[in-house]
N, C-alpha and C. Protein backbone atom coordinates (compact mmCIF):
# COMPACT_ATOMS: atom_id res chain seq x y z
N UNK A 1 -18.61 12.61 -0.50
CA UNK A 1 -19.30 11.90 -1.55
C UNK A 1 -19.67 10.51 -1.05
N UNK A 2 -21.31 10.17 -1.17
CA UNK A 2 -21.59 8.97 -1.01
C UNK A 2 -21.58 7.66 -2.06
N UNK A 3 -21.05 6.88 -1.74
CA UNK A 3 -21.25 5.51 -2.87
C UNK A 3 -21.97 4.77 -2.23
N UNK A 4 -22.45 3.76 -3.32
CA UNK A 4 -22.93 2.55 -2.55
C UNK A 4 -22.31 1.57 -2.59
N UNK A 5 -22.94 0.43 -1.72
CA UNK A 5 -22.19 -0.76 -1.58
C UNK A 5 -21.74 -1.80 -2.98
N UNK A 6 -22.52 -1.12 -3.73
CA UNK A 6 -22.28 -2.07 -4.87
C UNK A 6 -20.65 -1.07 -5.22
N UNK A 7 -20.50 -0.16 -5.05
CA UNK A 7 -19.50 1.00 -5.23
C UNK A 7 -18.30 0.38 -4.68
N UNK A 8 -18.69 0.16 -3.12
CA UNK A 8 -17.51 -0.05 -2.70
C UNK A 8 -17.05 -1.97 -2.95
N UNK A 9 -18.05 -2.60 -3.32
CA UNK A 9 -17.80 -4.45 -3.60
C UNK A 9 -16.99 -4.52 -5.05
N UNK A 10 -16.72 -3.35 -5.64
CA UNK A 10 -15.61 -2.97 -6.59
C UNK A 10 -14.32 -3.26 -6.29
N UNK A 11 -14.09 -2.90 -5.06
CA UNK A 11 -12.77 -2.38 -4.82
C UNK A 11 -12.16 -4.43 -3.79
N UNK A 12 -11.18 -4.13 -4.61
CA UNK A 12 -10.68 -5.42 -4.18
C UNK A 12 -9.10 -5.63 -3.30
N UNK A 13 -9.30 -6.09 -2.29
CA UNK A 13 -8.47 -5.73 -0.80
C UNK A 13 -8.06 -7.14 -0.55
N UNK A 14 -6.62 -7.25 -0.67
CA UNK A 14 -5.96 -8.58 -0.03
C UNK A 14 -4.60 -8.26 0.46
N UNK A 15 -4.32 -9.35 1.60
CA UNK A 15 -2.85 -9.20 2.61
C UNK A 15 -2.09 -9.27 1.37
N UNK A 16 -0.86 -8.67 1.75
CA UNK A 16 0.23 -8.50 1.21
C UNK A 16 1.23 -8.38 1.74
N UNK A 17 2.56 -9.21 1.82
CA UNK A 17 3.50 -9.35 2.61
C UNK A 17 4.52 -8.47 1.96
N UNK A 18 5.42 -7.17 1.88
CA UNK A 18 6.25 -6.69 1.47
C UNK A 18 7.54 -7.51 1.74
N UNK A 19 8.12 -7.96 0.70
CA UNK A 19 9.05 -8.65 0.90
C UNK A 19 10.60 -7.49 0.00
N UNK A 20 10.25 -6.17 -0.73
CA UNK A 20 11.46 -5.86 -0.88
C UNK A 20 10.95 -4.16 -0.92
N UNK A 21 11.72 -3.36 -0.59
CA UNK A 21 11.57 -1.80 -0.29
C UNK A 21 12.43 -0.87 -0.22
N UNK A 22 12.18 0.31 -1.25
CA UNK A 22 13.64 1.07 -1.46
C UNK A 22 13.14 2.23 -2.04
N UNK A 23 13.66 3.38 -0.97
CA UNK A 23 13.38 4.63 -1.48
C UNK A 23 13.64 5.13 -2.81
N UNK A 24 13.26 5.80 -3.65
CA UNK A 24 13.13 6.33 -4.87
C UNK A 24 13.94 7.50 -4.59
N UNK A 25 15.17 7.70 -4.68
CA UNK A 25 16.23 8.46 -4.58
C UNK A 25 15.59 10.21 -4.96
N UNK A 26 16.18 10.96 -4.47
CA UNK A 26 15.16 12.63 -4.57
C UNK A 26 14.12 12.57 -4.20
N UNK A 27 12.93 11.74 -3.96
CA UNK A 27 11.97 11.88 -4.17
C UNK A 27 11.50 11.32 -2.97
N UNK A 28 9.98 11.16 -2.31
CA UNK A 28 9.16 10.62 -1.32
C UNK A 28 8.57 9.67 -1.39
N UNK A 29 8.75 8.95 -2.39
CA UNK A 29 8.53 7.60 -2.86
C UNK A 29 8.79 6.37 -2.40
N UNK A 30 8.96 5.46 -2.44
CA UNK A 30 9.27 4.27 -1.64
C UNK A 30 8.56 3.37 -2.95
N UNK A 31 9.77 2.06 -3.42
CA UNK A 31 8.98 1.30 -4.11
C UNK A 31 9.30 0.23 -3.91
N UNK A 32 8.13 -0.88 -3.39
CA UNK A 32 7.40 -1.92 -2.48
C UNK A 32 7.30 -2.91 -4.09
N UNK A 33 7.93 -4.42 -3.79
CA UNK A 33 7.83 -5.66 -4.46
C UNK A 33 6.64 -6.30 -3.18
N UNK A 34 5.65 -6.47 -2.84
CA UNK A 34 4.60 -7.22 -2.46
C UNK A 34 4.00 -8.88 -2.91
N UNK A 35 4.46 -9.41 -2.17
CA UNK A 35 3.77 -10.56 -2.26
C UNK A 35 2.58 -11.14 -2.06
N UNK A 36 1.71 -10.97 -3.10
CA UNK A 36 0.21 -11.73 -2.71
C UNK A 36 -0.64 -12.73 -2.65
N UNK A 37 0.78 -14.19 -2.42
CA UNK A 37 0.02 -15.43 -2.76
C UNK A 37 0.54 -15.89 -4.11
N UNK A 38 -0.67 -15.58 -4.90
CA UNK A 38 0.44 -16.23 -6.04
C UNK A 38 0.82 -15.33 -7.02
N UNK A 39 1.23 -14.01 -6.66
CA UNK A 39 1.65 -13.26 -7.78
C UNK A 39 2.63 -12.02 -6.74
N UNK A 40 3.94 -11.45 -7.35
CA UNK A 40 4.18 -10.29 -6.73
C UNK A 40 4.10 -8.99 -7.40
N UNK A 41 3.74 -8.00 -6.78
CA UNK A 41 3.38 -6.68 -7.29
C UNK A 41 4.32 -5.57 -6.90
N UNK A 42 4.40 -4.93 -8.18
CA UNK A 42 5.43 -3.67 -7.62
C UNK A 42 4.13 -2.38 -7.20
N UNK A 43 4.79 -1.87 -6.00
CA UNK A 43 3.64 -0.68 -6.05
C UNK A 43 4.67 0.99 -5.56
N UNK A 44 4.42 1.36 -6.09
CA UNK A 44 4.68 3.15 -5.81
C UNK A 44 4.07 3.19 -4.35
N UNK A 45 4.68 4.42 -3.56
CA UNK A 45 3.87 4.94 -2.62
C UNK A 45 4.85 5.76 -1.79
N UNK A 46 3.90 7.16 -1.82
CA UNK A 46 4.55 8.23 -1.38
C UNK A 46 4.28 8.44 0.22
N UNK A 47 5.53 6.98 0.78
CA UNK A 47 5.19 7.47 2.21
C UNK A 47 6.64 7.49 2.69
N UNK A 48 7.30 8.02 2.11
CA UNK A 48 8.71 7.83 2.45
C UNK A 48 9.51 9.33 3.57
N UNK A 49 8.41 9.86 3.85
CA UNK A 49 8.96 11.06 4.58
C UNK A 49 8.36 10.31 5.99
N UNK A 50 7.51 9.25 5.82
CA UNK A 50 7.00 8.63 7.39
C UNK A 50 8.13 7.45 7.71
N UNK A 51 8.53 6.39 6.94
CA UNK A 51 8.87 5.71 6.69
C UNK A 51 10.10 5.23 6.05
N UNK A 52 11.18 4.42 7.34
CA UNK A 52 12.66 4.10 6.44
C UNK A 52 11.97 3.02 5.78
N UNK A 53 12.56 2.69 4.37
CA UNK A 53 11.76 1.76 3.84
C UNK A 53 12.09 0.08 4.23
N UNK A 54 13.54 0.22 4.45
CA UNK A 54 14.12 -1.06 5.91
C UNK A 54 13.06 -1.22 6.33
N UNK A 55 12.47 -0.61 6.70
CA UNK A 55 11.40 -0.94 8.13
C UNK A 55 10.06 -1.66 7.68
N UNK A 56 9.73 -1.42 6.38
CA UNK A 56 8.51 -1.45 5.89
C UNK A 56 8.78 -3.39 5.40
N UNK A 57 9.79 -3.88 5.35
CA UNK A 57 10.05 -5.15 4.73
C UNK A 57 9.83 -6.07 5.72
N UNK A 58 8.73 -6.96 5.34
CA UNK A 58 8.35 -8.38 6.06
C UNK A 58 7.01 -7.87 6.57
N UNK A 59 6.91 -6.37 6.82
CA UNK A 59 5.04 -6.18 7.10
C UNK A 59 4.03 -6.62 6.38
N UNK A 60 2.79 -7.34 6.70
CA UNK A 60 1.68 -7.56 6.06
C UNK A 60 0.45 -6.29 6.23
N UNK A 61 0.45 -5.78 5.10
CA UNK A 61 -0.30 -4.78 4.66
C UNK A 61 -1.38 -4.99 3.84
N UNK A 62 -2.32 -3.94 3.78
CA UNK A 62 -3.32 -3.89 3.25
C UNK A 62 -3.51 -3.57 1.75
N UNK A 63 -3.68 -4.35 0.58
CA UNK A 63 -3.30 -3.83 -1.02
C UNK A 63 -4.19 -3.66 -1.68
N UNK A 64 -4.70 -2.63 -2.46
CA UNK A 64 -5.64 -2.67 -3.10
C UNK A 64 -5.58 -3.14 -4.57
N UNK A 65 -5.62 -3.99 -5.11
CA UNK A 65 -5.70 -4.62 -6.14
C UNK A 65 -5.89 -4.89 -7.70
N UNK A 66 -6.43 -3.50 -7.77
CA UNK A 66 -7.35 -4.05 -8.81
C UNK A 66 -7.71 -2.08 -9.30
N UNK A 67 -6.60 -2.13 -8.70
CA UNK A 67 -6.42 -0.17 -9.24
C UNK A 67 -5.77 -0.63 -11.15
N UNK A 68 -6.08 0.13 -11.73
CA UNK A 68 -5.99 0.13 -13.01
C UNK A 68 -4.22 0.48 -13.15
N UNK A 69 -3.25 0.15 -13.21
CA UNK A 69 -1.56 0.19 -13.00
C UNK A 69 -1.69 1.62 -13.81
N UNK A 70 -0.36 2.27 -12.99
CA UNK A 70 0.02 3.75 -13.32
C UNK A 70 1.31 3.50 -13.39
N UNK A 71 1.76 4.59 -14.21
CA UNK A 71 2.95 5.08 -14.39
C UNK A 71 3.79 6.05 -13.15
N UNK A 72 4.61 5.90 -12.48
CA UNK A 72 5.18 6.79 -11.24
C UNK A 72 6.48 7.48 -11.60
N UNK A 73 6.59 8.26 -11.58
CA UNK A 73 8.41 8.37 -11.53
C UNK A 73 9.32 7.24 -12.57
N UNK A 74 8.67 6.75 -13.65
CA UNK A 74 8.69 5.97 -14.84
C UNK A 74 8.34 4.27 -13.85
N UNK A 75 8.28 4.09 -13.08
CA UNK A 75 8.26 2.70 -12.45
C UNK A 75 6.16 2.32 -12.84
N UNK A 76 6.03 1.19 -12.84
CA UNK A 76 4.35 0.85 -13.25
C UNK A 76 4.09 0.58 -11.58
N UNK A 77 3.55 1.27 -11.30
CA UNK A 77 2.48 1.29 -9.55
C UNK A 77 1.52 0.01 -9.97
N UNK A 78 1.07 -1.23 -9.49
CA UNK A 78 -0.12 -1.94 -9.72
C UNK A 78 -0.68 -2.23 -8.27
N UNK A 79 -1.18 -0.84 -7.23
CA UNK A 79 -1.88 -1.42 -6.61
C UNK A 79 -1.55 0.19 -5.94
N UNK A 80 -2.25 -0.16 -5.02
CA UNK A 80 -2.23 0.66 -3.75
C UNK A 80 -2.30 0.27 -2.31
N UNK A 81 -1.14 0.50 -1.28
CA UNK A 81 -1.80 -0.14 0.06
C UNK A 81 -2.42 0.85 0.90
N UNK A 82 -2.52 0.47 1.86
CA UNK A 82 -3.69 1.55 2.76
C UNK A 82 -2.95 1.95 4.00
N UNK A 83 -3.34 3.48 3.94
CA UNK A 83 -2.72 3.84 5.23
C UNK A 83 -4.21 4.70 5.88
N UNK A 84 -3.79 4.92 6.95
CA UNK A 84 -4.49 5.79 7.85
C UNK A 84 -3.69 6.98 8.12
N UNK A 85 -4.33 8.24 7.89
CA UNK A 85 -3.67 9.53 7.93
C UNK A 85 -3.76 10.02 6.61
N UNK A 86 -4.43 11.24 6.26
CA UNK A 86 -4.37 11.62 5.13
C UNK A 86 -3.74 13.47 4.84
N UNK A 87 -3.59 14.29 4.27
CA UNK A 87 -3.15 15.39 3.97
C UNK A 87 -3.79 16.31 5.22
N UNK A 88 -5.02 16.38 5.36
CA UNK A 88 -5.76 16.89 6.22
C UNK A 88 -5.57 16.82 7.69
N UNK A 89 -5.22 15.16 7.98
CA UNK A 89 -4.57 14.79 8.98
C UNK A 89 -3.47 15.38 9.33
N UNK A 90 -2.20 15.40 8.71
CA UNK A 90 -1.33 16.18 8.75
C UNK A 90 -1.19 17.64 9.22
N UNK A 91 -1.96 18.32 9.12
CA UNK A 91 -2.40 19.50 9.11
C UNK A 91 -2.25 20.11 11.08
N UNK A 92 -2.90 18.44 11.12
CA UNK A 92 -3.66 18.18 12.45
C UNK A 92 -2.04 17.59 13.21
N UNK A 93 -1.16 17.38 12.81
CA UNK A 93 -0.07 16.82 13.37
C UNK A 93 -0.18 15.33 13.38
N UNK A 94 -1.10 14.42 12.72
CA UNK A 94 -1.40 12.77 12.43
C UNK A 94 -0.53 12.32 11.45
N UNK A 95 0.48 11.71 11.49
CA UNK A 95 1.49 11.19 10.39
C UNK A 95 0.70 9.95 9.86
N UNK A 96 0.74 9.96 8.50
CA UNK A 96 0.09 8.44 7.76
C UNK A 96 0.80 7.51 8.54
N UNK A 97 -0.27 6.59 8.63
CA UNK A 97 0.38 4.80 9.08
C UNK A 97 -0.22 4.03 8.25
N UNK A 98 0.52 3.17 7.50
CA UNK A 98 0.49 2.22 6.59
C UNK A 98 -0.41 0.99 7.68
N UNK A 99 -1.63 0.75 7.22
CA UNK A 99 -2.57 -0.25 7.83
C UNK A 99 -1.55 -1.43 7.83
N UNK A 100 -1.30 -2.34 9.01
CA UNK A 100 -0.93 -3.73 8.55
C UNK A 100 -1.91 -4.38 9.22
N UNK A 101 -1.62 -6.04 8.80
CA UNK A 101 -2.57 -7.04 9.74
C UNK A 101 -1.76 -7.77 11.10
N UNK A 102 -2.09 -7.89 12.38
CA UNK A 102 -1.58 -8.40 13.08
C UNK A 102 -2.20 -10.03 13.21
N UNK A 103 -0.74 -10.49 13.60
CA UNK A 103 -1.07 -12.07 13.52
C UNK A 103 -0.34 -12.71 11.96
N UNK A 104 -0.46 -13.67 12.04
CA UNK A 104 -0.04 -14.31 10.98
C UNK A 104 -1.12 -14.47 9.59
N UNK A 105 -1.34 -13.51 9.08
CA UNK A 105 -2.53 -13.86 7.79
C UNK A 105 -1.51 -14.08 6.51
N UNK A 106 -1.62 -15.35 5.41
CA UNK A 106 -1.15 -15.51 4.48
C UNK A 106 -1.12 -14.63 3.60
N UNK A 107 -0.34 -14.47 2.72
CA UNK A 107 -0.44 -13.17 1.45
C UNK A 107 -1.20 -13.91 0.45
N UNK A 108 -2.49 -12.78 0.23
CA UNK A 108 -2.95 -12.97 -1.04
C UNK A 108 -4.97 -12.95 -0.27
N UNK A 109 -4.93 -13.32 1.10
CA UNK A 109 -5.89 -13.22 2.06
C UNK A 109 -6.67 -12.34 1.41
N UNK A 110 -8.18 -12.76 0.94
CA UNK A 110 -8.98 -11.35 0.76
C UNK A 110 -9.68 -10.85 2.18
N UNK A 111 -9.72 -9.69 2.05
CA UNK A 111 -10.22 -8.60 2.96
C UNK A 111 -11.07 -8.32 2.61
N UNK A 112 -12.71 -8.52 3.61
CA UNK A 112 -13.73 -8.41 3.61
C UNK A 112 -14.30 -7.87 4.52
């Protein structure tokens, strides 16, 4: 499916420093406190079969922003970060990788 650019100037993308991370017990979940400058966000995300979530704390990642907040496993998701690797990938033997930024970029950085 094609969009256009006005489609994609919707979607709103800023650094995010994970500052706390903890698997969702039973489940493949992982739930991420994100820091974006001046606000922190809790977000859901089912990457916990790639990922000890130890590991995921102090990375600057990619957040999408401005996703309309969901309900998860009763926790409120307000965002989404970005990985590379999708279901299809898998298929292919490609494990998701959670996009980060290298270098020092502040949290809250928009991505353009």
């Amino acid at each position: 499916m094609e969009i256009t650019i006005d489609d994609f100037s919707k979607i709103e993308l800023r650094v995010g420093k994970v500052k706390l991370a903890e698997k969702l017990e039973g489940t493949k979940l992982i739930r991420l406190i994100v820091d974006l400058g001046n606000e922190e966000r809790q977000i859901i995300s089912g990457i916990a079969e790639f990922y000890n979530a130890e590991d995921l704390v102090g990375k600057e990642v990619i957040v999408i922003i401005n996703l309309k907040p969901r309900i998860i496993r009763g926790y409120e998701s307000q965002g989404m970060i970005l990985a590379a690797g999708c279901k299809e990938d898998e298929e292919r033997g490609i494990k998701p990788r959670v996009l980060t930024v290298d270098g020092d970029v502040p949290p809250g950085t928009k991505v353009c």
